[in-house]
Protein backbone atom coordinates (compact mmCIF):
# COMPACT_ATOMS: atom_id res chain seq x y z
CA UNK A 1 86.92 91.82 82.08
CA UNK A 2 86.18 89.73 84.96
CA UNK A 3 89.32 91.02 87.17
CA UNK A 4 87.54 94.59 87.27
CA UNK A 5 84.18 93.03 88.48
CA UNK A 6 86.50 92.03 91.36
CA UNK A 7 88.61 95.37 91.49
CA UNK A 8 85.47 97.10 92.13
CA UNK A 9 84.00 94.89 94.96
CA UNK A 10 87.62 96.17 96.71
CA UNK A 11 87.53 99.70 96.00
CA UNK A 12 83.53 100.30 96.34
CA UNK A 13 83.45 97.12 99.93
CA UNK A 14 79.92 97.27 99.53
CA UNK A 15 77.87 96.42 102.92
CA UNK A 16 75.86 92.69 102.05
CA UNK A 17 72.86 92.13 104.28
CA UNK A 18 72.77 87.72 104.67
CA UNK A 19 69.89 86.30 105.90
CA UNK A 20 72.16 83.00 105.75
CA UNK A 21 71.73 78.96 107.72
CA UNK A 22 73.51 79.10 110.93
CA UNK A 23 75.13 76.17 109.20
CA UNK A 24 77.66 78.11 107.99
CA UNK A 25 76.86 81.83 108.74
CA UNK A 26 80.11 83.04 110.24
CA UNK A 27 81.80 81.36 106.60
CA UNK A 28 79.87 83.55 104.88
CA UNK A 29 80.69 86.85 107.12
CA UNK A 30 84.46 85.89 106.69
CA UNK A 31 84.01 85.56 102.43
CA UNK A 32 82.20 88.32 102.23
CA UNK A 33 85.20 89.87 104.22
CA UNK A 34 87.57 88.70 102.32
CA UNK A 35 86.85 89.48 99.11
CA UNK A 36 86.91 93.14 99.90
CA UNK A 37 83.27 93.57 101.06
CA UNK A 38 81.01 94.15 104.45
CA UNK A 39 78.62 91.57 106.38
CA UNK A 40 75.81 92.52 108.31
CA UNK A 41 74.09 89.00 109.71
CA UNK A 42 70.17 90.09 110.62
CA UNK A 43 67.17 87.42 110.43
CA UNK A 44 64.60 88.84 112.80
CA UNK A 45 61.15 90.18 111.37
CA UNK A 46 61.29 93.24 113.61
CA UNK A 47 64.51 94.36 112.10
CA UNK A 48 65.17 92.42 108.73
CA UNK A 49 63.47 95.34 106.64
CA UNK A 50 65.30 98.28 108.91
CA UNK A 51 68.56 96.91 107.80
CA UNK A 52 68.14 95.97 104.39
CA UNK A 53 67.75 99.65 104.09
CA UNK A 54 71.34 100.13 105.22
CA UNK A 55 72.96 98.02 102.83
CA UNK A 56 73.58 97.68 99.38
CA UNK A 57 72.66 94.14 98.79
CA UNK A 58 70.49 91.29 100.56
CA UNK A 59 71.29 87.16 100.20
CA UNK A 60 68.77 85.14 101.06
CA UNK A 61 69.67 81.55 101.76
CA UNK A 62 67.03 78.91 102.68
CA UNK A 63 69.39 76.50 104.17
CA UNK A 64 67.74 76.31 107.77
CA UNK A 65 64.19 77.96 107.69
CA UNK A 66 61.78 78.14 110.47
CA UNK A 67 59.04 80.13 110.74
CA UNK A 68 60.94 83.26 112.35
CA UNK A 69 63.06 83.66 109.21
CA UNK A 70 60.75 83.37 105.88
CA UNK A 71 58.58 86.09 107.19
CA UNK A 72 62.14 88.00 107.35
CA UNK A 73 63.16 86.96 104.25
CA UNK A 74 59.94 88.04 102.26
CA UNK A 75 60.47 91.58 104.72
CA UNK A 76 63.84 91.63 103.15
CA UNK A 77 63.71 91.01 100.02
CA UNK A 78 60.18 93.25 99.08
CA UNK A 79 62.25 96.19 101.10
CA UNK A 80 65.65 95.70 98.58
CA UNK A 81 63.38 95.79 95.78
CA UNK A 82 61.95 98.81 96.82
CA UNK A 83 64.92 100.57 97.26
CA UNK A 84 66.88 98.73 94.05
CA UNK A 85 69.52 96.93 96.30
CA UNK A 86 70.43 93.40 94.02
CA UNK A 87 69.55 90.18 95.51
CA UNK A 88 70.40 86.99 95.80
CA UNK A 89 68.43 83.99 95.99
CA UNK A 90 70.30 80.69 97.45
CA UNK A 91 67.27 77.38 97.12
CA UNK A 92 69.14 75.28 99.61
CA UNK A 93 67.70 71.98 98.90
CA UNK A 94 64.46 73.29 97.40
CA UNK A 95 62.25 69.95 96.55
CA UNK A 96 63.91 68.03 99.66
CA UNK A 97 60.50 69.39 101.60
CA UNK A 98 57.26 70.99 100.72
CA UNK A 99 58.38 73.93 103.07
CA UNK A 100 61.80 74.29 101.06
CA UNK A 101 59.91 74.35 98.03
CA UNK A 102 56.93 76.19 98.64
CA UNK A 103 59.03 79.11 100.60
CA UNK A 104 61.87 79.41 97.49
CA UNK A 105 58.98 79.73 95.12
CA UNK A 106 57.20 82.20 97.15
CA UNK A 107 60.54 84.27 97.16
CA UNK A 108 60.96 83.87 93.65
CA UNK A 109 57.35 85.22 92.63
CA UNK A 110 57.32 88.13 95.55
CA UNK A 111 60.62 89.21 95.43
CA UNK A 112 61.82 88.42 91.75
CA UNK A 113 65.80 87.87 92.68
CA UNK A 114 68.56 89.71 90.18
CA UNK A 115 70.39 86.50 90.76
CA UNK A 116 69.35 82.90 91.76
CA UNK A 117 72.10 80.79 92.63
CA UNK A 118 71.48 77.01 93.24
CA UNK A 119 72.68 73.39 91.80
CA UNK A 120 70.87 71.55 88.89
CA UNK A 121 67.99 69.74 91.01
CA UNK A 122 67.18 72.77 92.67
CA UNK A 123 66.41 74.99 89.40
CA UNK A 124 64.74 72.10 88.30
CA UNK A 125 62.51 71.90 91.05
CA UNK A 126 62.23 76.03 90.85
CA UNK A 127 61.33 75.39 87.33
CA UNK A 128 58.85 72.51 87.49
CA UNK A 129 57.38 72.73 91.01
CA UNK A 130 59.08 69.21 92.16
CA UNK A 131 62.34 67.34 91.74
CA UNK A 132 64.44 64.52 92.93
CA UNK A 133 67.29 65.85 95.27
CA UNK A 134 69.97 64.50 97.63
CA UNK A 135 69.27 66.37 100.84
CA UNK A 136 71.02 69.68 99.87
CA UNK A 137 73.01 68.23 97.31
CA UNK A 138 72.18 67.86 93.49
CA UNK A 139 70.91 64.83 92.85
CA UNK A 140 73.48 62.57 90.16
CA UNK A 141 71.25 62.98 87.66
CA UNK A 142 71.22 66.04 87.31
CA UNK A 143 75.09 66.50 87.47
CA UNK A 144 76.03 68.98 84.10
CA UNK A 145 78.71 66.74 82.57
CA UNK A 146 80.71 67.69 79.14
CA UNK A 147 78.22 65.31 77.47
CA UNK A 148 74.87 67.40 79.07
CA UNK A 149 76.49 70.86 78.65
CA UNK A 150 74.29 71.81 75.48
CA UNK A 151 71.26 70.70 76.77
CA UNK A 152 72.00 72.14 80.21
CA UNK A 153 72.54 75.39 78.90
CA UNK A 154 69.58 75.37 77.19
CA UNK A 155 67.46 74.41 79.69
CA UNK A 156 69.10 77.14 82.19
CA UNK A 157 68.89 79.85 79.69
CA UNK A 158 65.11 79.27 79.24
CA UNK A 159 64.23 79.32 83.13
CA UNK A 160 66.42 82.82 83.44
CA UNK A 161 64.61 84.34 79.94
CA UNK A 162 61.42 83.39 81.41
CA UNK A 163 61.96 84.93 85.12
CA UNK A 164 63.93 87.65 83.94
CA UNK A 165 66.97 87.32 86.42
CA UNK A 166 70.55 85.72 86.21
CA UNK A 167 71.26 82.42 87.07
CA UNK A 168 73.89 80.79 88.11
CA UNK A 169 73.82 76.92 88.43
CA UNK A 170 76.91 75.47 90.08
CA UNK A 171 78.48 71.82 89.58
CA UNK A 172 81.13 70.43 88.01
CA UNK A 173 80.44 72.84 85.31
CA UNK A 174 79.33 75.99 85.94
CA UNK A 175 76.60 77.67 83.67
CA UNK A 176 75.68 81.45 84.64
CA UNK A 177 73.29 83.33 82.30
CA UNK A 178 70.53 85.58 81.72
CA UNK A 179 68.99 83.99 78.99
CA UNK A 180 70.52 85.08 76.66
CA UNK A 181 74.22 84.73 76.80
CA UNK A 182 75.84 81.83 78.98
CA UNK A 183 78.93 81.49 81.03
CA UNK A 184 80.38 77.82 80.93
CA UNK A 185 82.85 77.89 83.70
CA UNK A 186 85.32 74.74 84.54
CA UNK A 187 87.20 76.27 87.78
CA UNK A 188 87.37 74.63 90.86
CA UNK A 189 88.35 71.56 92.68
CA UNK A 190 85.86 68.37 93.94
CA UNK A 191 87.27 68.36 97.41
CA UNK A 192 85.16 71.90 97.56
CA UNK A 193 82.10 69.11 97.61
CA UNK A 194 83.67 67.88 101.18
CA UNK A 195 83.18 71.13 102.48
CA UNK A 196 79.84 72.26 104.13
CA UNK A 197 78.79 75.72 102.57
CA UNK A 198 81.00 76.25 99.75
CA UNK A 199 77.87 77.25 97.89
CA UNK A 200 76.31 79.44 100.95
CA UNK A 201 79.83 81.61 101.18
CA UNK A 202 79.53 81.77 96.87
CA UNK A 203 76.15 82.95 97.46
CA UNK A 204 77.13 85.60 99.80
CA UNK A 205 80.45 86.76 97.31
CA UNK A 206 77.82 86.61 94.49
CA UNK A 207 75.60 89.20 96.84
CA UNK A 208 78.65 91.96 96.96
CA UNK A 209 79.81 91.28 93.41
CA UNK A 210 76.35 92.42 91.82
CA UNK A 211 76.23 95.39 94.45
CA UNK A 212 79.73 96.72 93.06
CA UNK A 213 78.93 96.13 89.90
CA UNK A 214 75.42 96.79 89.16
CA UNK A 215 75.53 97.69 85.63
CA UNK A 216 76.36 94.16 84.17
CA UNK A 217 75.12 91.74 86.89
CA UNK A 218 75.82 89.04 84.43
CA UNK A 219 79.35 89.38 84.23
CA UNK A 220 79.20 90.49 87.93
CA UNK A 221 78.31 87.15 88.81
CA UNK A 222 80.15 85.32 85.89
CA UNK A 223 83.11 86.72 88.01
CA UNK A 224 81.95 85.51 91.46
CA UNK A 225 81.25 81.86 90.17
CA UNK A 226 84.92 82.11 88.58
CA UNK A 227 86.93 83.45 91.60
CA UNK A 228 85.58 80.72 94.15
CA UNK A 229 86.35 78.21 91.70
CA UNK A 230 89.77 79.62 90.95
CA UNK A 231 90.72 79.89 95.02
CA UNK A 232 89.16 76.21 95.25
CA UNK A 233 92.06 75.51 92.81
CA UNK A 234 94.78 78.00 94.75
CA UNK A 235 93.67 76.47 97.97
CA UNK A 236 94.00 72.71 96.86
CA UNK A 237 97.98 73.39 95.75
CA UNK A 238 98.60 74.36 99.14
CA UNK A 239 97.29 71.37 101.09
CA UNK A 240 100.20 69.05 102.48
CA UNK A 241 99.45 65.43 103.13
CA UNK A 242 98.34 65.78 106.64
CA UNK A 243 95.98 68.19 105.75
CA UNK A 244 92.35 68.20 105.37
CA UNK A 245 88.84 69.54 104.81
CA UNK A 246 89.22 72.08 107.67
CA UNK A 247 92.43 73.06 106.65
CA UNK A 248 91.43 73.15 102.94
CA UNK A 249 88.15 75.75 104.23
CA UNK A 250 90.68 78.09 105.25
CA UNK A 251 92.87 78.23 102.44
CA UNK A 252 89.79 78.71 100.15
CA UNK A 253 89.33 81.84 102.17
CA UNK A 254 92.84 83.07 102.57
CA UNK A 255 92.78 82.37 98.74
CA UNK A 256 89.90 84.81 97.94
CA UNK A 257 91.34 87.48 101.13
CA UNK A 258 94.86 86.72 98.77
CA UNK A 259 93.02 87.11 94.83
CA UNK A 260 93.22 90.37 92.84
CA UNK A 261 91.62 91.04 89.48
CA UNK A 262 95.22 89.91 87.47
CA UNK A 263 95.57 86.39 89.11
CA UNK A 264 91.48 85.87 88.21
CA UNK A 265 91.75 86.58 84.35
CA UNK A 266 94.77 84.37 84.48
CA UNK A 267 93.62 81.86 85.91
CA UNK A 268 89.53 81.96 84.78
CA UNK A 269 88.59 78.84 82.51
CA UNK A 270 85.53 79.66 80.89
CA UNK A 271 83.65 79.91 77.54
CA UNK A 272 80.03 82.14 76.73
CA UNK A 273 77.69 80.58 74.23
């Protein structure tokens, strides 16, 4: 069940090393908070590896690279896998530049993430090398619609068979899978598109849902994609008319703070193919 995938992110609070964009870093140290787990925020090469040691699971998101943080994230990421710590892997707008690109492929090959977590255009570029995007955004085409789904399933359960890791594509539908069965998950709202780094801060949940739960990372992450689309939903309910994005951020996060494993299985839309 999906509830205890949360249950045990609450009970075990495992500690999640980010190596996040200082876009929205401190939303991703208050998610991670509030859905029962630890943040630790470190991006510099001399002490990137020293703390993934301390944790139990790294997220690397490429949303702002420079050339201080890749060499951190590769530190990172080789040093989890060494010690069997889950990670992450968050594309931010890979195929927008050669350097987003080139650096989530490199992280791919060298560090071989237990999850990737991205939109359509950015596992497309992961797959093929290149792809049209929109910025950091998926590009319309590319949008998984009710009338895509099959082939979109497909096509994501191929890419996660052939790398061996979960992925979890985000959208309008959600598809999670690795490659062999597939989530389809309709939670969520679209004003969670006006927000910047709704998908950094589900990156970062993702992160401490695998480390509590590393036995079935699958539904571990299945569960992640399904809560932040579920307290999209709680959060929306509660806006008045004179509210807004802002105010709509923090209700997402007093939403996940407020969710227990009951209220997610009630209110979890989802199929597996």
């Amino acid at each position: 069940m999906l509830g205890e995938m949360l249950e045990n992110v609450r009970s075990k609070s495992p500690l999640v090393h980010n190596i996040t964009n200082y876009v929205t870093v401190n939303d991703c140290a208050n998610i991670v908070l509030a859905c029962g787990a630890s943040p630790i925020m470190a991006d510099d090469p001399d002490e990137a590896g020293e703390i993934t040691t301390i944790c139990d699971a790294l997220n690397i998101n490429i949303g702002t690279l420079n050339s201080r943080t890749i060499p951190s994230m590769l530190l990172a990421g080789k040093k989890a896998v060494t010690l069997g710590h889950p990670v992450v892997l968050d594309p931010v707008g890979a195929g927008a530049s050669s350097l987003r690109t080139k650096t989530a492929l490199t992280l791919l090959e060298e560090v071989k993430p237990d999850v990737v977590r991205c939109n359509m255009s950015e596992l497309k570029t992961l797959a093929t090398g290149s792809a049209t995007t929109k910025g950091v955004d998926a590009d319309i085409a590319d949008r998984v619609t009710t009338e895509t789904l099959d082939s979109a399933v497909a096509f994501v359960k191929e890419f996660a068979a052939k790398t061996q890791t979960v992925v979890a594509v985000t959208g309008a539908i959600d598809i999670v899978t690795d490659g062999t069965a597939a989530y389809c998950i309709k939670n969520g709202n679209p004003m969670m598109s006006s927000i910047t780094g709704t998908g950094c801060q589900l990156s970062a949940m993702t992160a401490a849902y695998i480390a509590a739960n590393k036995d079935d990372m699958l539904k571990a992450a299945a569960a992640a994609v399904c809560a932040m689309g579920v307290c999209g939903e709680i959060a929306f309910e509660k806006l008045s008319a004179a509210d807004g994005n802002s105010t709509y951020r923090n209700y997402i996060i007093d939403a996940v703070y407020r969710l227990d494993g009951e209220t997610l299985e009630r209110w979890a839309k989802y199929e597996i193919r």
